[in-house]
C-alpha atoms as a PDB file:
ATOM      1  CA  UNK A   1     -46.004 -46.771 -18.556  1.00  0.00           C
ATOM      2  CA  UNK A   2     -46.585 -47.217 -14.858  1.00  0.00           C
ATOM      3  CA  UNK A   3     -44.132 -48.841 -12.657  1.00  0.00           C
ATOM      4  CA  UNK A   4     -46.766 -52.391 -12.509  1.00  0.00           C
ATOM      5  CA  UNK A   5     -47.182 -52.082 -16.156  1.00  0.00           C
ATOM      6  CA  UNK A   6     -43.314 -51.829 -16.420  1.00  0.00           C
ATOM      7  CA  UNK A   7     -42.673 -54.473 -14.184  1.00  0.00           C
ATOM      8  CA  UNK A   8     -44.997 -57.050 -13.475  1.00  0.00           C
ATOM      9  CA  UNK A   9     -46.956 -56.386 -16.635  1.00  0.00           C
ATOM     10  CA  UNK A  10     -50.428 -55.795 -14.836  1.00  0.00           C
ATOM     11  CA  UNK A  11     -49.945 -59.024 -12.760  1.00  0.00           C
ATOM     12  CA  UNK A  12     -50.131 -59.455  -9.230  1.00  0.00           C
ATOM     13  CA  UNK A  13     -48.649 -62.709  -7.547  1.00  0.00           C
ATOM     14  CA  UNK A  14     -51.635 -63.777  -5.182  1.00  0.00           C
ATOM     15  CA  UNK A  15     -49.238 -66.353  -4.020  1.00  0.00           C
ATOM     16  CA  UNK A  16     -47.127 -64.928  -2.308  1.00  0.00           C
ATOM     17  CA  UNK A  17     -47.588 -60.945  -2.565  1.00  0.00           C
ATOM     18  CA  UNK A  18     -44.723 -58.796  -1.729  1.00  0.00           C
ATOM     19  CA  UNK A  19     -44.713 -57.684   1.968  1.00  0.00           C
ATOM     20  CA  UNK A  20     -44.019 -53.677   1.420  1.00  0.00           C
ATOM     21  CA  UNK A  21     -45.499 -51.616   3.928  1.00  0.00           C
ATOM     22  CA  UNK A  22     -48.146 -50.977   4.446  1.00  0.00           C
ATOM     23  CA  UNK A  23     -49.948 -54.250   3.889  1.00  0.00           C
ATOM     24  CA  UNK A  24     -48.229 -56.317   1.017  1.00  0.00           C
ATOM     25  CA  UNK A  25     -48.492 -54.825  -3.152  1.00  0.00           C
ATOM     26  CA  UNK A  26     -48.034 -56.098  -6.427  1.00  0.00           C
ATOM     27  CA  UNK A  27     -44.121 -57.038  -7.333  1.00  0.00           C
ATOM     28  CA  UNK A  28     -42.479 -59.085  -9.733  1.00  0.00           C
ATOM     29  CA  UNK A  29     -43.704 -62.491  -9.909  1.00  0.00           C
ATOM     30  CA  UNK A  30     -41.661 -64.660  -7.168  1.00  0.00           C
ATOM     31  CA  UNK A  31     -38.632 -66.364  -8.185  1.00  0.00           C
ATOM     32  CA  UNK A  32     -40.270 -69.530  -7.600  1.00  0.00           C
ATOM     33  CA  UNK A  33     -42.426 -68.848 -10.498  1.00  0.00           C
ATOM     34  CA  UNK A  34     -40.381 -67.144 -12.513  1.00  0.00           C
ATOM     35  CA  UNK A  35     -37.655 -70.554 -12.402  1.00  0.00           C
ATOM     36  CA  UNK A  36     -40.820 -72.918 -13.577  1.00  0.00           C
ATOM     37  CA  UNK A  37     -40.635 -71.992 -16.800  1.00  0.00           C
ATOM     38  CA  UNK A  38     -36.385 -72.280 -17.035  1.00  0.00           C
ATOM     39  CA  UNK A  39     -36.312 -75.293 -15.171  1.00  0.00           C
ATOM     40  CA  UNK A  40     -37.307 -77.226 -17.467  1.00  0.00           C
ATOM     41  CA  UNK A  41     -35.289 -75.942 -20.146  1.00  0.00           C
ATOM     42  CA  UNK A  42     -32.044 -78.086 -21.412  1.00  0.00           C
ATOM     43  CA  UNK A  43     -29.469 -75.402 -20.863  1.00  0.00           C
ATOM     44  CA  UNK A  44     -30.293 -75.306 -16.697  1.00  0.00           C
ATOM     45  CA  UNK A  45     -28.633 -78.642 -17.248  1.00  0.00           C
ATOM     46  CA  UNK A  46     -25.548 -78.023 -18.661  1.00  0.00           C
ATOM     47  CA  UNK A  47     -25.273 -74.515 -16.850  1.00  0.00           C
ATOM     48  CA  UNK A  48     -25.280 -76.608 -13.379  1.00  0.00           C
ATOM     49  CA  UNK A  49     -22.765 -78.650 -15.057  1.00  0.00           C
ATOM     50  CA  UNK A  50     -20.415 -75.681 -15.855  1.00  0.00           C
ATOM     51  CA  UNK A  51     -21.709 -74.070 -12.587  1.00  0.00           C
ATOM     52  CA  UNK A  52     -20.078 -77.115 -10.896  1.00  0.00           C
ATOM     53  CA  UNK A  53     -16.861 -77.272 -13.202  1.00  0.00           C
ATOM     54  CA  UNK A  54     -16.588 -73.284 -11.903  1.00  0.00           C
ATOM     55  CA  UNK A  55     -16.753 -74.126  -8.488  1.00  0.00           C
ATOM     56  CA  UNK A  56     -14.214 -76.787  -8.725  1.00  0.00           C
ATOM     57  CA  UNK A  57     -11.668 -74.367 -10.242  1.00  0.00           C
ATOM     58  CA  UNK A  58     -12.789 -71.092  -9.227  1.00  0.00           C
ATOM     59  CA  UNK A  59     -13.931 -72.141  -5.577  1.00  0.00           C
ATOM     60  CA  UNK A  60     -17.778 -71.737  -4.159  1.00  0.00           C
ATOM     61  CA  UNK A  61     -19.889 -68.660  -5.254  1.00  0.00           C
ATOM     62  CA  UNK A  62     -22.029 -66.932  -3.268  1.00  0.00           C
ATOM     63  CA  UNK A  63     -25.547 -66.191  -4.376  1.00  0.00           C
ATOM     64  CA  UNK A  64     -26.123 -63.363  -2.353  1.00  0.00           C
ATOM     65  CA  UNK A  65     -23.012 -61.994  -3.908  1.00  0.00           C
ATOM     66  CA  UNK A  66     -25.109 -61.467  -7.237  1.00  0.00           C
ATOM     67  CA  UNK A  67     -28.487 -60.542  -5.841  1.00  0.00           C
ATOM     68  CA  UNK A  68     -29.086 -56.900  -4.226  1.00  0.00           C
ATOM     69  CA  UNK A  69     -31.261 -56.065  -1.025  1.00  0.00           C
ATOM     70  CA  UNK A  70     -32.669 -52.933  -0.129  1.00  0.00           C
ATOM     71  CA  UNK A  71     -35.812 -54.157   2.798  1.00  0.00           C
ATOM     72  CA  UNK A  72     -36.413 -56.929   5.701  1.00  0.00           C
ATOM     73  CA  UNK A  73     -39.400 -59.179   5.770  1.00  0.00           C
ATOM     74  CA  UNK A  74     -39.844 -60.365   9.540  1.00  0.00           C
ATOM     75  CA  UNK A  75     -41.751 -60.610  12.537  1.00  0.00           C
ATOM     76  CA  UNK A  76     -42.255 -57.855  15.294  1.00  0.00           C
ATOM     77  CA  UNK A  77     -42.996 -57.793  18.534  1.00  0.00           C
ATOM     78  CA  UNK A  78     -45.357 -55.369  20.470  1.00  0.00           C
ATOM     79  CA  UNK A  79     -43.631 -53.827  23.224  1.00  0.00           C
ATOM     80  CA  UNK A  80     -46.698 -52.789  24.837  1.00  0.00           C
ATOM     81  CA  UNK A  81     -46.732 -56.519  25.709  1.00  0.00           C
ATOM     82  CA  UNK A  82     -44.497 -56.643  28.460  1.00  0.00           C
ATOM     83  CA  UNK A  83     -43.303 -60.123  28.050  1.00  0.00           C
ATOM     84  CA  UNK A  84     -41.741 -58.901  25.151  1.00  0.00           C
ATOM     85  CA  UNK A  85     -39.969 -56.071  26.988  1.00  0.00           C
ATOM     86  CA  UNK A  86     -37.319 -58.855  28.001  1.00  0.00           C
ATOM     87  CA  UNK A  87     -34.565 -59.540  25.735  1.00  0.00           C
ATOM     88  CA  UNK A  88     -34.358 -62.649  27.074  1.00  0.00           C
ATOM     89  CA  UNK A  89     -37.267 -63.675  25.814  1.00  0.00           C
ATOM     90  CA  UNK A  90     -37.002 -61.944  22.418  1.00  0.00           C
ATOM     91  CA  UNK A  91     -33.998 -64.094  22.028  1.00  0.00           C
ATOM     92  CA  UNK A  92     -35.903 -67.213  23.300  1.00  0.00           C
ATOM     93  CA  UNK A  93     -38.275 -66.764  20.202  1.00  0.00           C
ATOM     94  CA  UNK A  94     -35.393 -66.228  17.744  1.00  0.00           C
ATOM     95  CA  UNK A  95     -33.865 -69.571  18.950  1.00  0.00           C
ATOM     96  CA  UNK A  96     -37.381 -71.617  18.808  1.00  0.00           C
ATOM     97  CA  UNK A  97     -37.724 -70.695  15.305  1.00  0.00           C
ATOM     98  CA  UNK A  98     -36.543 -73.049  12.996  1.00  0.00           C
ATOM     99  CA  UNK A  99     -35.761 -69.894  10.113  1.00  0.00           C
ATOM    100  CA  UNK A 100     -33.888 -71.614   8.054  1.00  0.00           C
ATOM    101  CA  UNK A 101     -36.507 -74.017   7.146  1.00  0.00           C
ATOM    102  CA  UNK A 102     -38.820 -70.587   7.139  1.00  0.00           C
ATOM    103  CA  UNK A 103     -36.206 -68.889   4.751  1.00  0.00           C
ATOM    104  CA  UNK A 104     -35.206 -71.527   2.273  1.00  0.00           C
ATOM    105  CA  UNK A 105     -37.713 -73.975   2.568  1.00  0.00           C
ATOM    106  CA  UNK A 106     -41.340 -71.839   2.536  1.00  0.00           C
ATOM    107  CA  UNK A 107     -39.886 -67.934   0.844  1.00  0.00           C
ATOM    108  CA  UNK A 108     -37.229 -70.184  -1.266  1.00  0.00           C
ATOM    109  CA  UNK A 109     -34.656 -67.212  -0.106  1.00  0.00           C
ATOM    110  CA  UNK A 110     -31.037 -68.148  -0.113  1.00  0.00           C
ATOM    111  CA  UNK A 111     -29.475 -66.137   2.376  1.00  0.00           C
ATOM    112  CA  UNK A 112     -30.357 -66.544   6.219  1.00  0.00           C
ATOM    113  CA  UNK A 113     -30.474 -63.067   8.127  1.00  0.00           C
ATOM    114  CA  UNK A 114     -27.841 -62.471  10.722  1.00  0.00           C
ATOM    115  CA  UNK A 115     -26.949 -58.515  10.327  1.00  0.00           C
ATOM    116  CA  UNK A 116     -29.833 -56.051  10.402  1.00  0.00           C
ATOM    117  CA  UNK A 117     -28.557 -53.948   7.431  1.00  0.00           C
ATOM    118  CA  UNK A 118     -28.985 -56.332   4.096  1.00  0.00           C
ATOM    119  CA  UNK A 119     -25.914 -57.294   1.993  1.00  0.00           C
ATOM    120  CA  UNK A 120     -24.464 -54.870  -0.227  1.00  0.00           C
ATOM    121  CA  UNK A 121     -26.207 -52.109   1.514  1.00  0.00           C
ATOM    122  CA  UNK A 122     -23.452 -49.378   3.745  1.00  0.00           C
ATOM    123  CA  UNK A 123     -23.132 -50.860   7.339  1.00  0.00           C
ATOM    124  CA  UNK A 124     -23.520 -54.221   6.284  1.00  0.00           C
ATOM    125  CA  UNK A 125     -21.537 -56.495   8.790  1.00  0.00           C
ATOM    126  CA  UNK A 126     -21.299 -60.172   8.101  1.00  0.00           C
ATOM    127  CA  UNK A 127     -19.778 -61.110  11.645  1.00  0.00           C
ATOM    128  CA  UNK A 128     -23.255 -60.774  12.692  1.00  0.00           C
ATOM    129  CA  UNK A 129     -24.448 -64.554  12.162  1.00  0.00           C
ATOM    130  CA  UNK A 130     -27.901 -65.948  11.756  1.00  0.00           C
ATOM    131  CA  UNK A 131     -29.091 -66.595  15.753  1.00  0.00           C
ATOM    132  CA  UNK A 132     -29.174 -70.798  16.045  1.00  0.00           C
ATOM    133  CA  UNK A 133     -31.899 -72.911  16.146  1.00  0.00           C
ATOM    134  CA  UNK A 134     -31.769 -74.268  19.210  1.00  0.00           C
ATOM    135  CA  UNK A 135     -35.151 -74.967  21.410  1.00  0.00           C
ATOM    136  CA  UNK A 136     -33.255 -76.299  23.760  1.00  0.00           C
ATOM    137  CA  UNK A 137     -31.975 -72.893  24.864  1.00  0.00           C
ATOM    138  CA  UNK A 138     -35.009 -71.240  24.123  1.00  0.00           C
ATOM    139  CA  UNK A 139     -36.623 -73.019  27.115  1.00  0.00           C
ATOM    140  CA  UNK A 140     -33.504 -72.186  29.181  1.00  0.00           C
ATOM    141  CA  UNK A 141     -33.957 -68.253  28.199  1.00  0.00           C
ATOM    142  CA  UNK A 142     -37.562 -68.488  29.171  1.00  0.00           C
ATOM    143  CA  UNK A 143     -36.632 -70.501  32.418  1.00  0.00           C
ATOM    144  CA  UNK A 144     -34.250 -67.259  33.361  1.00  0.00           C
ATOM    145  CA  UNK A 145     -37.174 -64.730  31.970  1.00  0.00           C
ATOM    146  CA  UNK A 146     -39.696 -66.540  35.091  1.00  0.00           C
ATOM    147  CA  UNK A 147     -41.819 -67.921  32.047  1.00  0.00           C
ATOM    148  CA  UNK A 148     -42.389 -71.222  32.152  1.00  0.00           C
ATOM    149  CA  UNK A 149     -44.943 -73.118  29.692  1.00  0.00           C
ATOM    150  CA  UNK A 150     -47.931 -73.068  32.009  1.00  0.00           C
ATOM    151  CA  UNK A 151     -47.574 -69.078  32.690  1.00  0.00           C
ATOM    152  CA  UNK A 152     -50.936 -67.608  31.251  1.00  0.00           C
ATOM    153  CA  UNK A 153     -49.189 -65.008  29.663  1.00  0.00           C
ATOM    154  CA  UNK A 154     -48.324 -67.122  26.924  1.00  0.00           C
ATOM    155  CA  UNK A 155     -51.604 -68.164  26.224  1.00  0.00           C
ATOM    156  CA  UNK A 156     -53.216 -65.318  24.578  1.00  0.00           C
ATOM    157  CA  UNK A 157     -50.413 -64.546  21.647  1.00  0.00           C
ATOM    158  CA  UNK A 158     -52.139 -63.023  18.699  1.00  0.00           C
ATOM    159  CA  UNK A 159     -49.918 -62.951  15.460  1.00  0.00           C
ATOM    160  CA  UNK A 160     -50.932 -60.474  12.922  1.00  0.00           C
ATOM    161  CA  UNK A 161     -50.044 -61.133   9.149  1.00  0.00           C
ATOM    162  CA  UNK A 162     -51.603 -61.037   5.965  1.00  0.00           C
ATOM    163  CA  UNK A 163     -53.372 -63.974   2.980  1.00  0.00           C
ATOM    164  CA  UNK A 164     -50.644 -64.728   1.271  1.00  0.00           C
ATOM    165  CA  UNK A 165     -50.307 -68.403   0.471  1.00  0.00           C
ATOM    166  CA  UNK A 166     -46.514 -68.219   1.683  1.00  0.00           C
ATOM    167  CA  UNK A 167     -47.747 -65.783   4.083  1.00  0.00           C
ATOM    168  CA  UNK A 168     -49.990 -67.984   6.063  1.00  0.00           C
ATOM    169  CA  UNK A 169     -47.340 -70.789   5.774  1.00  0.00           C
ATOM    170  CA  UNK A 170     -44.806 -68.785   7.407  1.00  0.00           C
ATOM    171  CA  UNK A 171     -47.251 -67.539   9.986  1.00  0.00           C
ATOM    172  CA  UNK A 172     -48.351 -71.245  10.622  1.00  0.00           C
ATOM    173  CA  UNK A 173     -45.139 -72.132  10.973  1.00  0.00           C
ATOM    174  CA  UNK A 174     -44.191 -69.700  13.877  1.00  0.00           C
ATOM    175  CA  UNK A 175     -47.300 -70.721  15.815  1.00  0.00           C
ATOM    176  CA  UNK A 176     -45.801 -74.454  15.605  1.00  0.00           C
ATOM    177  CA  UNK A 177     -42.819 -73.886  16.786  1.00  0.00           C
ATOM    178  CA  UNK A 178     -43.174 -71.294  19.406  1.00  0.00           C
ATOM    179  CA  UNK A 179     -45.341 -74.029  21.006  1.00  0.00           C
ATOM    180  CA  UNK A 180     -42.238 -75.572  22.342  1.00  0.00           C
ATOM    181  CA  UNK A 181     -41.474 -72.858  24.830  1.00  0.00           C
ATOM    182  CA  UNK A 182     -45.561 -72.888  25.797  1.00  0.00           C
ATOM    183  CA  UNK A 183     -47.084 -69.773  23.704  1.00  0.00           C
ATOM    184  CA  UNK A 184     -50.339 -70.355  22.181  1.00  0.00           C
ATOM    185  CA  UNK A 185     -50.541 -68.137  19.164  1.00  0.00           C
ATOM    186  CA  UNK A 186     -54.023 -67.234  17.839  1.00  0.00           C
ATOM    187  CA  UNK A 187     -53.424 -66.214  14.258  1.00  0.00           C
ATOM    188  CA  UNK A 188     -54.960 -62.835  12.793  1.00  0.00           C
ATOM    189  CA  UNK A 189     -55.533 -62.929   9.211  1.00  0.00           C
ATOM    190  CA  UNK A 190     -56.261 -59.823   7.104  1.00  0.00           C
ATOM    191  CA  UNK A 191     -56.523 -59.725   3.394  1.00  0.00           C
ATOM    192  CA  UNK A 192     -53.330 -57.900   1.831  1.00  0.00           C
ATOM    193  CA  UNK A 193     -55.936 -55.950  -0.457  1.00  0.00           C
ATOM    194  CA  UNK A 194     -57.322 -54.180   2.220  1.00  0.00           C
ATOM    195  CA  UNK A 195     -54.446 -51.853   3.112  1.00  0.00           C
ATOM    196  CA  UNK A 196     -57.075 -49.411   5.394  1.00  0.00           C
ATOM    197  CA  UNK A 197     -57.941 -52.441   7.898  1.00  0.00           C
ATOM    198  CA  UNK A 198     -54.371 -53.895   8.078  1.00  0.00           C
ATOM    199  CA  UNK A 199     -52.793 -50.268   9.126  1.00  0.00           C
ATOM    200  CA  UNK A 200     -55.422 -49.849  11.683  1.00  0.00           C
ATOM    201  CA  UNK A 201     -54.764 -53.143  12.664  1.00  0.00           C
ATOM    202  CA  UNK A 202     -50.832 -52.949  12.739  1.00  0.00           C
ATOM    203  CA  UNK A 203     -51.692 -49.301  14.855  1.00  0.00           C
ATOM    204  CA  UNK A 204     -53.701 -50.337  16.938  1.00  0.00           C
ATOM    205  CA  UNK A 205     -51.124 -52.403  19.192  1.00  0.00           C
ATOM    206  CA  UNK A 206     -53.821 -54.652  19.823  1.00  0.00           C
ATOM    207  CA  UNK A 207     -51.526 -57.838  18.557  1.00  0.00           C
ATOM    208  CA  UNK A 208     -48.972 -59.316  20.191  1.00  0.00           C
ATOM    209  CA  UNK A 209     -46.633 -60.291  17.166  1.00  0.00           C
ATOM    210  CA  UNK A 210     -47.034 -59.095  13.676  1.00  0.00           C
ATOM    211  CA  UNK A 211     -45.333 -60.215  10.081  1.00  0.00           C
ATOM    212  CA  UNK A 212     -44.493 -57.497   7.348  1.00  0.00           C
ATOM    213  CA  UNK A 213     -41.247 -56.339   4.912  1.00  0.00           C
ATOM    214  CA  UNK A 214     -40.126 -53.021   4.543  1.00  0.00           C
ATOM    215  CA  UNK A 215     -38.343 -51.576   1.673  1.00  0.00           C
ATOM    216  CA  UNK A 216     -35.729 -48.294   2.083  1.00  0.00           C
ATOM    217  CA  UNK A 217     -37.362 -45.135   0.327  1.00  0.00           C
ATOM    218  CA  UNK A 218     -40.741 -47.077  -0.541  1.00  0.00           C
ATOM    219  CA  UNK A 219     -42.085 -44.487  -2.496  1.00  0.00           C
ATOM    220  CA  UNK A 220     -39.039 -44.146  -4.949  1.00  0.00           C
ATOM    221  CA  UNK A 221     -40.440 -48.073  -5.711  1.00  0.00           C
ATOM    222  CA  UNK A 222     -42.821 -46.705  -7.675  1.00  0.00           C
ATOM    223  CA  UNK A 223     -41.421 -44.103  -9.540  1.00  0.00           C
ATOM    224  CA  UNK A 224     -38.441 -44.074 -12.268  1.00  0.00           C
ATOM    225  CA  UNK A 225     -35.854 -43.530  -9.414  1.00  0.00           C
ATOM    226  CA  UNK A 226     -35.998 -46.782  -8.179  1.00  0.00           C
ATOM    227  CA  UNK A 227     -32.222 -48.276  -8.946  1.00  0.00           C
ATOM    228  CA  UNK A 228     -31.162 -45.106 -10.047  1.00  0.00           C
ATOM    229  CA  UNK A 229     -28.365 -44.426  -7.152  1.00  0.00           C
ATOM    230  CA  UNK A 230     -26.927 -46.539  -4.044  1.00  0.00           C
ATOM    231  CA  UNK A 231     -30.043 -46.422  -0.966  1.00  0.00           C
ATOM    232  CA  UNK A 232     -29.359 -45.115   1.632  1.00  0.00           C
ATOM    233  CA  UNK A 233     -29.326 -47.399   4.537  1.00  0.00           C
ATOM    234  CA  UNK A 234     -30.470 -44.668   7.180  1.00  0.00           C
ATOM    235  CA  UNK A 235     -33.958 -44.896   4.618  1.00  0.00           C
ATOM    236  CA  UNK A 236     -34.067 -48.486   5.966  1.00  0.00           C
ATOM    237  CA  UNK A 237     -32.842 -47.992   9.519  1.00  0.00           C
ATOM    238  CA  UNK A 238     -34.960 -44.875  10.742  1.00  0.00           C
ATOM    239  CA  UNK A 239     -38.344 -45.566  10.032  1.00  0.00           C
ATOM    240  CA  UNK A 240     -37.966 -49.209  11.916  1.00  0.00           C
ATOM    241  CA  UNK A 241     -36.403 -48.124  14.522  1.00  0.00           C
ATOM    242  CA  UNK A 242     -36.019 -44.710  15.881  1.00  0.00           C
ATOM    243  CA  UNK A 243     -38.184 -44.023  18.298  1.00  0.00           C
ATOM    244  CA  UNK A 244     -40.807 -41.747  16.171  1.00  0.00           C
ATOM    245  CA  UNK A 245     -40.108 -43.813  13.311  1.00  0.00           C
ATOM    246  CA  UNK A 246     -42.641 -43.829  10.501  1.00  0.00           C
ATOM    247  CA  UNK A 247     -42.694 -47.548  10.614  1.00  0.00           C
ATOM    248  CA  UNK A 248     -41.692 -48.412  13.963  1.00  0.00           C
ATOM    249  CA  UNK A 249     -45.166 -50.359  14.225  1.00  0.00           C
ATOM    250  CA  UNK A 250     -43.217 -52.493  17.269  1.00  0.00           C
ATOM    251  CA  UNK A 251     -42.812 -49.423  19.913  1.00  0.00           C
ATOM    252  CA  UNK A 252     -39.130 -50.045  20.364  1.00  0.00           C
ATOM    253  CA  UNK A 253     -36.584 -47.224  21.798  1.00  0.00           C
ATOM    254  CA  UNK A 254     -33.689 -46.654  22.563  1.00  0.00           C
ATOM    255  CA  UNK A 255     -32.284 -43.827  23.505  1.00  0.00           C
ATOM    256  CA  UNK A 256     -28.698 -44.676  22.526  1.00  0.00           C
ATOM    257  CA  UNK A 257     -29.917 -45.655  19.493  1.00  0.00           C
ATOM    258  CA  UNK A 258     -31.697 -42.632  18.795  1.00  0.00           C
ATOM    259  CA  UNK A 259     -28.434 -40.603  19.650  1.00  0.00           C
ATOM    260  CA  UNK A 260     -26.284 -42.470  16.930  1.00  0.00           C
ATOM    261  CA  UNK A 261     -28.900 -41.834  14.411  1.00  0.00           C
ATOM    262  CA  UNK A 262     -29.103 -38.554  14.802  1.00  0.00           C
ATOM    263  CA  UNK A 263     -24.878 -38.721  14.913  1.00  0.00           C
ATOM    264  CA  UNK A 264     -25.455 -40.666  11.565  1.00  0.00           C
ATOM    265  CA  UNK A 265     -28.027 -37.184   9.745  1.00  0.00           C
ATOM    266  CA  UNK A 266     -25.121 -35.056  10.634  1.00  0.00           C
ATOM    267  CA  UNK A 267     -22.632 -37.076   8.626  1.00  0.00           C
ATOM    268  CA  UNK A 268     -22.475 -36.028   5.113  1.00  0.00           C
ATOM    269  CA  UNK A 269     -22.731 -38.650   2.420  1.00  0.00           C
ATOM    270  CA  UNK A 270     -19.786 -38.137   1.351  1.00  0.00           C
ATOM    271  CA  UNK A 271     -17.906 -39.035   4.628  1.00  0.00           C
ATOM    272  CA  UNK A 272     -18.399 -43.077   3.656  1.00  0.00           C
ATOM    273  CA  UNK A 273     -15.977 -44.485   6.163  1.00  0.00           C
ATOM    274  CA  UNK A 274     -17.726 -42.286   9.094  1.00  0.00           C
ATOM    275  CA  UNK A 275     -21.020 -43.192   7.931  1.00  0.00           C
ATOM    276  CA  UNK A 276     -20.148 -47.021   7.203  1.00  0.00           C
ATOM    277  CA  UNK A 277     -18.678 -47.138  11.271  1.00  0.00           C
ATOM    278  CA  UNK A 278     -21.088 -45.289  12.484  1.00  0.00           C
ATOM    279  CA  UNK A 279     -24.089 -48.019  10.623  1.00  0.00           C
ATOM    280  CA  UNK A 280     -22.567 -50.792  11.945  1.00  0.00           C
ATOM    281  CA  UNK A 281     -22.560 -49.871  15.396  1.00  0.00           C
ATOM    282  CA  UNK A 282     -25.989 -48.876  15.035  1.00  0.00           C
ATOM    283  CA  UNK A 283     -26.474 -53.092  13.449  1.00  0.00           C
ATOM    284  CA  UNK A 284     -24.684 -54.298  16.073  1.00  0.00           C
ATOM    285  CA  UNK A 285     -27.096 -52.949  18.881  1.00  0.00           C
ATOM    286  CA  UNK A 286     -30.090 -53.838  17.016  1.00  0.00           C
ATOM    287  CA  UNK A 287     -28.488 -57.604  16.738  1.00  0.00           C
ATOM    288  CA  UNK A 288     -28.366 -57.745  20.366  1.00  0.00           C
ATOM    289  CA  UNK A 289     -31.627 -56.355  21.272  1.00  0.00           C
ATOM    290  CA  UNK A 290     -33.414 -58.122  18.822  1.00  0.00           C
ATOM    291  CA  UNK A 291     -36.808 -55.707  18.534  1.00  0.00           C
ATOM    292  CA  UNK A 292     -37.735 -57.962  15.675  1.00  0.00           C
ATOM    293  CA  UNK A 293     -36.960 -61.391  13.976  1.00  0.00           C
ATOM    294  CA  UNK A 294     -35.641 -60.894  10.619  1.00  0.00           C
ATOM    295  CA  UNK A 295     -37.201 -64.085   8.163  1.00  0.00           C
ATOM    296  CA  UNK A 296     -35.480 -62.835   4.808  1.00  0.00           C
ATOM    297  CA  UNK A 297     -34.101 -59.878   2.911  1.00  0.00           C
ATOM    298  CA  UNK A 298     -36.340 -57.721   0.281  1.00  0.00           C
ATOM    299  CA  UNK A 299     -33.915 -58.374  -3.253  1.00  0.00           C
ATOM    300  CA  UNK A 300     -34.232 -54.831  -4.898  1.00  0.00           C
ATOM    301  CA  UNK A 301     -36.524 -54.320  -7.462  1.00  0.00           C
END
C-alpha cells in the first residue's frame, strides 16, 4: 500500500491542498472536512459539555499541546528585491497582516506562529510571541525605511502562490492588507498540479513575495518512516535557511547564522541540552530578522 493509498485513501483535497515543497501534494483531507461529518454527531455535544466541566476543574487545555508539528506554511520574501533587504520593512509587513484572522479564520489553525521552530519540535521557544497586528506601526516602520505609500517601488509587488481554494484566500488576503502601507500586489497564480512550472517559477526570483509550507525530511513523508522517531529540527532549519539551503527559495544569509548551524552538525544527537541551546539561539535570530512570515504550522502526518 502506498503512503496516499494508506492515508488519504486515493483522495486529494482540491480545497485546500497541502503546501509541501515543491508546489503543494495530496495529504489527509483538512480538518475542516474531516470535523463535518462529527459535528453533527450528538456526542460533540456532550464532549464540549465535559470539555467545559474539565476546564473548570482541571484549568484551560491547550490544543497545540495535543497536536504535533514538523513544517511552516508562510510567505517569503525575495531578497533580490532590495526593499526587502530592510528589516524594517520585513517587520512592517508582519505587522500589516492581520494573521490571526489568516490563521484561524481562512486555514482554521489554532495556534498563531511566534517561534520559528514548531511546538514540540527541539529548540522550540515559546517566549517568542506572535508579532502584533498593528498597521499603525507598520506605516511608522515604512516611514523610518524612506517608503512612503506613493514610492513606486511598491507598486509592482508580485505574490507567487498556488490554486488552492484556501490558497487564493490567503493570498487575497495579503494583497488587502498590505495595501495599507501602499504596496500594490499583482497576484501570480500557478496550478499546484504542475510542480515543473511552479519550481521554475519559485527559482526564477522573478517574484517579489511567494506562499509555500515546508515539511522536515520531506521525503521520509512518503515512505514508512514517517512518525517513526523524533525529527530532527536541523531537517527543518537548514534547507530554509542556510545560505545554500535546498529550500532557501528567499536568498537569505547570514553568516552568523550559517556559523551556528554548522556549530549545531557537530553536536551529536545525543548531546540534547547542547543541541536544544544551541536551536534556540539559532530561532531567536531568525525571529528578529524575519526572512519570512510564518501563517501556520504543518501538524505531522
Amino acid at each position: 500500500m502506498n503512503w496516499e493509498e494508506k492515508n488519504i485513501k486515493g483522495k486529494v483535497d482540491t480545497l485546500n491542498p497541502h503546501p509541501c515543497l515543491p508546489a503543494g501534494t495530496a495529504y489527509p483531507l483538512s480538518q475542516r472536512e474531516r470535523g463535518d461529518h462529527k459535528r453533527s454527531a450528538w456526542w460533540v455535544r456532550a464532549l464540549i459539555i465535559c470539555f467545559g466541566f474539565w476546564i473548570l476543574f482541571f484549568g484551560i487545555y491547550s490544543f497545540a499541546d495535543a497536536k504535533e508539528f514538523d513544517g511552516l506554511w508562510f510567505m517569503g520574501f525575495n531578497f533580490k528585491h532590495d526593499i526587502f533587504q530592510d528589516v524594517r520593512v520585513r517587520q512592517a509587513i508582519v505587522h500589516c497582516l492581520d494573521r490571526n484572522y489568516i490563521t484561524t479564520g481562512i486555514m482554521s489553525e489554532e495556534v498563531l506562529p511566534g517561534s520559528f521552530i514548531p511546538p514540540g519540535m527541539m529548540g522550540y521557544d515559546p517566549s517568542l510571541k506572535p508579532y502584533k497586528f498593528n498597521p499603525g506601526f507598520a506605516k511608522t516602520l515604512m516611514q523610518r525605511a524612506q517608503l512612503p505609500p506613493s514610492n513606486r517601488r511598491l507598486k509592482t509587488i508580485k505574490l507567487l502562490h498556488t490554486d488552492g481554494v484556501k490558497t487564493i484566500a490567503v493570498a487575497q488576503k495579503i494583497q488587502a492588507d498590505l495595501k495599507k502601507i501602499g504596496m500594490k500586489i499583482e497576484l501570480i497564480q500557478i496550478s499546484y498540479r504542475d510542480q515543473n512550472r511552479w519550481q521554475q517559477e519559485l527559482s526564477s526570483g522573478a517574484n517579489d513575495l511567494f506562499l509555500m509550507g515546508y515539511k522536515a525530511d520531506i521525503e521520509k513523508v512518503f515512505s514508512s518512516e514517517a512518525g517513526a522517531a523524533e525529527i530532527d529540527s536541523s531537517k527543518l532549519i537548514d534547507p530554509l535557511f542556510k545560505s545554500n539551503g535546498e529550500a532557501n527559495f528567499t536568498g537569505y544569509t547570514n553568516a552568523n547564522l550559517d556559523s551556528l548551524l554548522g556549530q549545531l552538525a557537530s553536536i551529536g544527537p545525543g548531546l540534547k541540552s547542547e543541541r536544544e541551546a544551541k536551536l534556540k539561539e539559532i530561532n531567536k535570530i531568525l525571529y528578529k530578522e524575519l526572512p519570512l512570515v510564518i501563517l501556520f504550522y504543518i501538524e505531522k502526518l
